[in-house]
C-alpha atoms as a PDB file:
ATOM      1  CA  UNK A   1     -31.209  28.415  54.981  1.00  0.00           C
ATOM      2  CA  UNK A   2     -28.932  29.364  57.956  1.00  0.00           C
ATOM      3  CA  UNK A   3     -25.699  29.193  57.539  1.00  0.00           C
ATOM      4  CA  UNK A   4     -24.431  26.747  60.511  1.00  0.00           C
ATOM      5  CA  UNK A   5     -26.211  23.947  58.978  1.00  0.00           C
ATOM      6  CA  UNK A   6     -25.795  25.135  55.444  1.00  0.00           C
ATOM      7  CA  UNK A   7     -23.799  22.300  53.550  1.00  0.00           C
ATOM      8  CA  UNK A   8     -22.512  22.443  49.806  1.00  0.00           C
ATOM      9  CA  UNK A   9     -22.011  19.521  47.385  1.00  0.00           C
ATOM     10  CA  UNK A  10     -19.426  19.930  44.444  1.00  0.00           C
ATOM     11  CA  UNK A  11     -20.885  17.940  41.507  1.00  0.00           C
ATOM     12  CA  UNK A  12     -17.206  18.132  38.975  1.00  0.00           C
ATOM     13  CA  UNK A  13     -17.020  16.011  35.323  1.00  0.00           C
ATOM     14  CA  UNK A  14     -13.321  15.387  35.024  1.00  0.00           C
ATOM     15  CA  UNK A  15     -11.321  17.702  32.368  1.00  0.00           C
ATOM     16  CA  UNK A  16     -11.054  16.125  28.599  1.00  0.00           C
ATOM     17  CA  UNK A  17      -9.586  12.851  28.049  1.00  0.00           C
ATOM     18  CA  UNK A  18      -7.990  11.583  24.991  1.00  0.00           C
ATOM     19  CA  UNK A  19      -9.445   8.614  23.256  1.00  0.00           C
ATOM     20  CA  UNK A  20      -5.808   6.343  22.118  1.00  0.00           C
ATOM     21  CA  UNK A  21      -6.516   3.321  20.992  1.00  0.00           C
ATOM     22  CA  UNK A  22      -6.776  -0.240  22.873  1.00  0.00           C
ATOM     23  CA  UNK A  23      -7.195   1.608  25.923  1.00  0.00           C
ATOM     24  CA  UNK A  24      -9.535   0.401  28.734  1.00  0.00           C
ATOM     25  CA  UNK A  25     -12.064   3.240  29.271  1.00  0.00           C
ATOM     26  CA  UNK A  26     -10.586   3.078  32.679  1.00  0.00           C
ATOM     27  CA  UNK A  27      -7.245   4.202  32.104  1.00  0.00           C
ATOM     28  CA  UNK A  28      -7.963   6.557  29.324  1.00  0.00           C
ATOM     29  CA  UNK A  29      -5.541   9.777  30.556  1.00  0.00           C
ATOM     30  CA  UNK A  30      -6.587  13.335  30.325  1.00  0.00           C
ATOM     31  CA  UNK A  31      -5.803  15.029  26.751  1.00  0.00           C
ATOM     32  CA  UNK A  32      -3.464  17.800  26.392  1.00  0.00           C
ATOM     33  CA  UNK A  33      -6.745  20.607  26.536  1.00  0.00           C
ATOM     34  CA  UNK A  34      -7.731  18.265  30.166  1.00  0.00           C
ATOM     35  CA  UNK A  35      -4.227  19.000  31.879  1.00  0.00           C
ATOM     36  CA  UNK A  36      -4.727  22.809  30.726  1.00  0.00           C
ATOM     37  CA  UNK A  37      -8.413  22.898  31.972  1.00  0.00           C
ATOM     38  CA  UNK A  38      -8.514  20.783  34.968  1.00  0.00           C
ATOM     39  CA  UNK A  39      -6.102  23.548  36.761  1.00  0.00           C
ATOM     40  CA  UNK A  40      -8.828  25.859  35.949  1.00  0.00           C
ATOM     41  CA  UNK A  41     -11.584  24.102  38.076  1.00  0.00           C
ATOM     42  CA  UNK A  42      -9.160  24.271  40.954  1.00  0.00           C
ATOM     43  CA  UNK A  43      -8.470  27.985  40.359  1.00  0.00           C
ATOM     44  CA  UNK A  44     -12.395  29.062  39.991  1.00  0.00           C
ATOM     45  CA  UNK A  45     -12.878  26.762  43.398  1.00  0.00           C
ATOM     46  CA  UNK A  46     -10.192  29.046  44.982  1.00  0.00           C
ATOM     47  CA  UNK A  47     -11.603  32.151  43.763  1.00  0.00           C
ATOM     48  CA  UNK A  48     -15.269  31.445  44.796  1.00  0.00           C
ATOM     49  CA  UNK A  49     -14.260  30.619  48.060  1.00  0.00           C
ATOM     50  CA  UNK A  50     -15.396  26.748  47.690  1.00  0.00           C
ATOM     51  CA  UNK A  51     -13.044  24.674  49.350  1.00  0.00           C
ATOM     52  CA  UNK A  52     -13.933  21.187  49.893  1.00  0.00           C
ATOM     53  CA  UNK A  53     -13.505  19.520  53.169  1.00  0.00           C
ATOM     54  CA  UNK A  54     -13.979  15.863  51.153  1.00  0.00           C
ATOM     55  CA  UNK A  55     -13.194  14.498  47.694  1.00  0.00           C
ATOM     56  CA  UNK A  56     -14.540  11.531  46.554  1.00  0.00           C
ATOM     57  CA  UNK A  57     -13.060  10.708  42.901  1.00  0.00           C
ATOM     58  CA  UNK A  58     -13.709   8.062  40.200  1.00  0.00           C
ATOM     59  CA  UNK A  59     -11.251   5.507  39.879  1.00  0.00           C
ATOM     60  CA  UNK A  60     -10.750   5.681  36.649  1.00  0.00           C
ATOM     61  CA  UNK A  61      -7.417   7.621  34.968  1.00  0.00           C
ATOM     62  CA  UNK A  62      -8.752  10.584  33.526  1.00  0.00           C
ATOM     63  CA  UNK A  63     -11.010  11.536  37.237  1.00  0.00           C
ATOM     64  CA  UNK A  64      -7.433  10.877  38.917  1.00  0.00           C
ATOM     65  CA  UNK A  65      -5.655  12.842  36.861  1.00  0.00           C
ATOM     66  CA  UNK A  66      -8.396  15.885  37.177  1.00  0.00           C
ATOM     67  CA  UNK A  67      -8.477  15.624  41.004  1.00  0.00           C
ATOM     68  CA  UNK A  68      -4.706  15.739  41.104  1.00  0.00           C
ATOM     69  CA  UNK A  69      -4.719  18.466  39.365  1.00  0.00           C
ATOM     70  CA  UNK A  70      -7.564  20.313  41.251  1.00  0.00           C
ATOM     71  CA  UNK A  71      -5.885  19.704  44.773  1.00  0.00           C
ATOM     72  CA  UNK A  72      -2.630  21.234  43.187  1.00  0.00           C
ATOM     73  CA  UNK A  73      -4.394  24.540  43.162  1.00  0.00           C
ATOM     74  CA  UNK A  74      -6.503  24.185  46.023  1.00  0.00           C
ATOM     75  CA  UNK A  75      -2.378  23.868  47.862  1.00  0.00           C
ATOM     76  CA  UNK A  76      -2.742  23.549  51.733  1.00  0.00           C
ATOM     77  CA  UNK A  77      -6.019  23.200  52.205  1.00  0.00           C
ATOM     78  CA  UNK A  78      -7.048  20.130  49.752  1.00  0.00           C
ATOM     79  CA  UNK A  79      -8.154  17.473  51.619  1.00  0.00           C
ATOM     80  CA  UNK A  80      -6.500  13.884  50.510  1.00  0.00           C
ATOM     81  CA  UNK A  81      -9.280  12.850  47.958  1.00  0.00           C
ATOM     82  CA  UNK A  82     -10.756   9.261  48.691  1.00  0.00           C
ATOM     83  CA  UNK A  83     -11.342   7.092  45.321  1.00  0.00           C
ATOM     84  CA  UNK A  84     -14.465   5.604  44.941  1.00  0.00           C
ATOM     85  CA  UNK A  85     -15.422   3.081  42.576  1.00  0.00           C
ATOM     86  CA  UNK A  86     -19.051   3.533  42.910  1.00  0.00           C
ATOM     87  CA  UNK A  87     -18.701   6.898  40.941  1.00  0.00           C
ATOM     88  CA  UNK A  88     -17.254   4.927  38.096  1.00  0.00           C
ATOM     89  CA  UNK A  89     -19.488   4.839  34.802  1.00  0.00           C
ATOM     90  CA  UNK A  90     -22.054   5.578  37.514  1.00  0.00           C
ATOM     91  CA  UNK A  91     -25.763   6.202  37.611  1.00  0.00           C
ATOM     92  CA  UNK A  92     -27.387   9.802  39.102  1.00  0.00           C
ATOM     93  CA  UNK A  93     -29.102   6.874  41.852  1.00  0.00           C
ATOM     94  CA  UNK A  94     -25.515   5.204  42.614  1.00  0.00           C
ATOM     95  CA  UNK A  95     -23.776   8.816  42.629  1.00  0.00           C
ATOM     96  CA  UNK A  96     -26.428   9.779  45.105  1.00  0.00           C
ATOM     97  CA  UNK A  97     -26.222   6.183  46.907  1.00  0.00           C
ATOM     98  CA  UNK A  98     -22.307   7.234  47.329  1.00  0.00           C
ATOM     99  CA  UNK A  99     -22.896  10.482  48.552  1.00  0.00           C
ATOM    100  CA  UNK A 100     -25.819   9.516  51.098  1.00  0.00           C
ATOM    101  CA  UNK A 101     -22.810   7.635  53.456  1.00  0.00           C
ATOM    102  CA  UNK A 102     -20.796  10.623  53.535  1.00  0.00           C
ATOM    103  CA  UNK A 103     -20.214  11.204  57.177  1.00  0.00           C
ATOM    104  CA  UNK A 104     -22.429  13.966  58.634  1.00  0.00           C
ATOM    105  CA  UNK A 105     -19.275  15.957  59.713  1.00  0.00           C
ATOM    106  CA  UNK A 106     -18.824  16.832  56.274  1.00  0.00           C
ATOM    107  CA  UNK A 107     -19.479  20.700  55.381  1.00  0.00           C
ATOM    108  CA  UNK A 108     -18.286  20.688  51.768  1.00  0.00           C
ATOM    109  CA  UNK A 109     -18.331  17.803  49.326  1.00  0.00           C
ATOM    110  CA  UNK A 110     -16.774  17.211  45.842  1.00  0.00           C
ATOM    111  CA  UNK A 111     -17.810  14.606  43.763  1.00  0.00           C
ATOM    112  CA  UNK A 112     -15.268  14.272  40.084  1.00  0.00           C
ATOM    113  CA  UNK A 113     -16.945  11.361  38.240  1.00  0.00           C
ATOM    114  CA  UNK A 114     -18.371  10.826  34.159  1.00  0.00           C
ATOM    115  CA  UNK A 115     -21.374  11.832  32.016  1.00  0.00           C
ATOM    116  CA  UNK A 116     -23.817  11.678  31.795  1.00  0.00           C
ATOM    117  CA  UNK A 117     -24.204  10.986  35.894  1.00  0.00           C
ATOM    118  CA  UNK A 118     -22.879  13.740  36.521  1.00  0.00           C
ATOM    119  CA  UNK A 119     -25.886  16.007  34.822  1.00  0.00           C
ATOM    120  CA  UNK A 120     -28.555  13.356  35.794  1.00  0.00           C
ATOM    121  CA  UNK A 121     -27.382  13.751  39.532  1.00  0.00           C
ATOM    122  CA  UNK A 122     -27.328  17.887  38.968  1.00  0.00           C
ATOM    123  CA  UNK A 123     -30.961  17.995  37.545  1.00  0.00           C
ATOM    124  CA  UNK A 124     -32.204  15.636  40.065  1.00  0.00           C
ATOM    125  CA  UNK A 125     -30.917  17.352  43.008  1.00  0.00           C
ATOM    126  CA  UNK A 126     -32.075  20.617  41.810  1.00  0.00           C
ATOM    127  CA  UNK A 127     -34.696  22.309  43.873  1.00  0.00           C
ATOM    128  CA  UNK A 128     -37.184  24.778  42.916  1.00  0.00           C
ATOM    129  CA  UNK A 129     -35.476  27.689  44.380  1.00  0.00           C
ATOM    130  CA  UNK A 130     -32.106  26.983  42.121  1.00  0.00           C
ATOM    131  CA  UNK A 131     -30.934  29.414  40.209  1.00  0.00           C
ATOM    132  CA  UNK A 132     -32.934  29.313  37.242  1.00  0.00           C
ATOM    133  CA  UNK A 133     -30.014  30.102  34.686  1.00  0.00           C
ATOM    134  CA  UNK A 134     -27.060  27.910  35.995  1.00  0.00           C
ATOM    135  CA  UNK A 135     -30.130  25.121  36.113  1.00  0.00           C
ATOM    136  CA  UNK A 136     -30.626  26.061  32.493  1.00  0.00           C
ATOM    137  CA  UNK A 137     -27.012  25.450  31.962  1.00  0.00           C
ATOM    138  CA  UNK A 138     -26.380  22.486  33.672  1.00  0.00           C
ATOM    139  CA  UNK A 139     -29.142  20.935  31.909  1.00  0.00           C
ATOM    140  CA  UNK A 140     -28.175  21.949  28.611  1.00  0.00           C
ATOM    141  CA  UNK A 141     -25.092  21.014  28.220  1.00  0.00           C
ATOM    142  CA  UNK A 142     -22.392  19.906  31.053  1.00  0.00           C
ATOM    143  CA  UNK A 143     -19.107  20.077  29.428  1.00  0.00           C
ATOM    144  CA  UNK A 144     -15.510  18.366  30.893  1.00  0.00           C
ATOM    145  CA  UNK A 145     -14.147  20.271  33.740  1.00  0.00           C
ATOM    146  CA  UNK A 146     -18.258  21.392  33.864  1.00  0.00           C
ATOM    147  CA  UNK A 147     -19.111  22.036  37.780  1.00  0.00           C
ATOM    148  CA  UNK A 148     -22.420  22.343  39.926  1.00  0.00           C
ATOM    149  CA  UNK A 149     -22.200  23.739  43.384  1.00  0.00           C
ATOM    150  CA  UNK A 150     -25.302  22.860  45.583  1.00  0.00           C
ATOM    151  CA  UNK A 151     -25.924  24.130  49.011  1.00  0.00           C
ATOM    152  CA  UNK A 152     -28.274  22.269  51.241  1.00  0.00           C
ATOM    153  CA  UNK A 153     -29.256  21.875  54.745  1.00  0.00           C
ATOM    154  CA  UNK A 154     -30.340  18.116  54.421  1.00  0.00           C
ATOM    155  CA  UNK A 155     -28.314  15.543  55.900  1.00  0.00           C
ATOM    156  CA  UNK A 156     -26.294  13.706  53.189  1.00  0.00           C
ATOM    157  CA  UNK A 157     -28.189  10.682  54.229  1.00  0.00           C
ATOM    158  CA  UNK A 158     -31.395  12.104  53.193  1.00  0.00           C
ATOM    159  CA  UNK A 159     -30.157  14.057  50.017  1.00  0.00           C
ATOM    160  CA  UNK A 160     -32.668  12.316  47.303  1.00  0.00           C
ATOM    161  CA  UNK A 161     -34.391  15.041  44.980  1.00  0.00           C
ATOM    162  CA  UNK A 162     -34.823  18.523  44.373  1.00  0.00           C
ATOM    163  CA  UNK A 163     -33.612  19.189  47.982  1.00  0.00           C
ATOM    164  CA  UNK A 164     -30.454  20.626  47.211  1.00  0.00           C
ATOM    165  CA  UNK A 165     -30.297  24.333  45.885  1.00  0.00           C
ATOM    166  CA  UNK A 166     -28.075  24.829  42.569  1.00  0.00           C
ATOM    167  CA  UNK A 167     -26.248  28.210  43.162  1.00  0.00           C
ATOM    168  CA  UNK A 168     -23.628  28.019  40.303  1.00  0.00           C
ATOM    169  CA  UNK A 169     -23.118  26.094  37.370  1.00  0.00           C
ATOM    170  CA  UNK A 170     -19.480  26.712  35.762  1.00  0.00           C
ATOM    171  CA  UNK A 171     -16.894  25.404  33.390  1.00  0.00           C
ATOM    172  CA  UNK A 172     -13.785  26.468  34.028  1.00  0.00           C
ATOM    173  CA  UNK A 173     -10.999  26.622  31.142  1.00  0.00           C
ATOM    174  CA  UNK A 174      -7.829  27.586  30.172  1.00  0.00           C
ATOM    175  CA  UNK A 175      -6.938  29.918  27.411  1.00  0.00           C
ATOM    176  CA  UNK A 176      -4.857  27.191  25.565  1.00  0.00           C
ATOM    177  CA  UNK A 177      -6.191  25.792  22.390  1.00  0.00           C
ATOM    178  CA  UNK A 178      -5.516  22.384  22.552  1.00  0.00           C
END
């Protein structure tokens, strides 16, 4: 892949919500663990260098709440995430739907959204030249504040399967107990 086409796709489950009680699924908040981890994703973004030119974010409380978060550590150069309530309770087809009318200009996309669409949308766009043990990881288990970086050079248009290559697979956390 050359790099002047190369692309990269941010595939981020929001951090852990709490579950109180006659709450809409919707406006469940983040737990006291999800405000200490969601930080975290933002931090390892920073570190690797991954800085997202786009955000598209759930609309639901918890994705919100982790995005918020996330763009707090990513300071200056977070983009102004765009919530989308396609990624809500969504499908690994209607996650990849979403993403398919991101605008071409677009270098570096993150997705927040829910299990399990965000591991069904991981393991489908997984090509055979991923890296074999975040794949493994990803696919066994994809934690909150859980994160797949892809890098591909097909349009966002014509993302479908296995044509994005999974280069990381990470979950961020803090070292609170909580």
């Amino acid at each position: 892949m050359s790099k002047h086409h190369l692309k990269r796709l941010i595939v981020l489950r929001h951090a852990k919500a709490a579950w109180p009680e006659r709450v809409p699924d919707a406006d469940r908040p983040l737990a006291e663990r999800g405000h200490a981890d969601a930080p975290e994703a933002g931090k390892w973004l920073v570190k690797h260098h991954i800085i997202p030119d786009f955000i598209l974010c759930s609309t639901a409380l918890r994705t919100r709440q982790t995005t918020t978060w996330v763009c707090e550590e990513l300071g200056d150069k977070a983009p102004t995430p765009k919530l989308e309530s396609g990624l809500y309770a969504a499908s690994a087809a209607r996650m990849l739907a979403v993403v398919n009318h991101v605008p071409e200009t677009v270098r570096s996309l993150l997705i927040v959204s829910h299990m399990p669409g965000v591991q069904d949308l991981a393991l489908r766009l997984a090509s055979r030249d991923s890296d074999q043990d975040a794949y493994m990881d990803a696919a066994s288990h994809f934690p909150t504040t859980g994160l797949a970086v892809f890098e591909t050079e097909t349009p966002w248009a014509e993302l479908d399967g296995q044509d994005a290559r999974l280069v990381s697979f990470a979950v961020p956390r803090s070292k609170k107990k909580g």
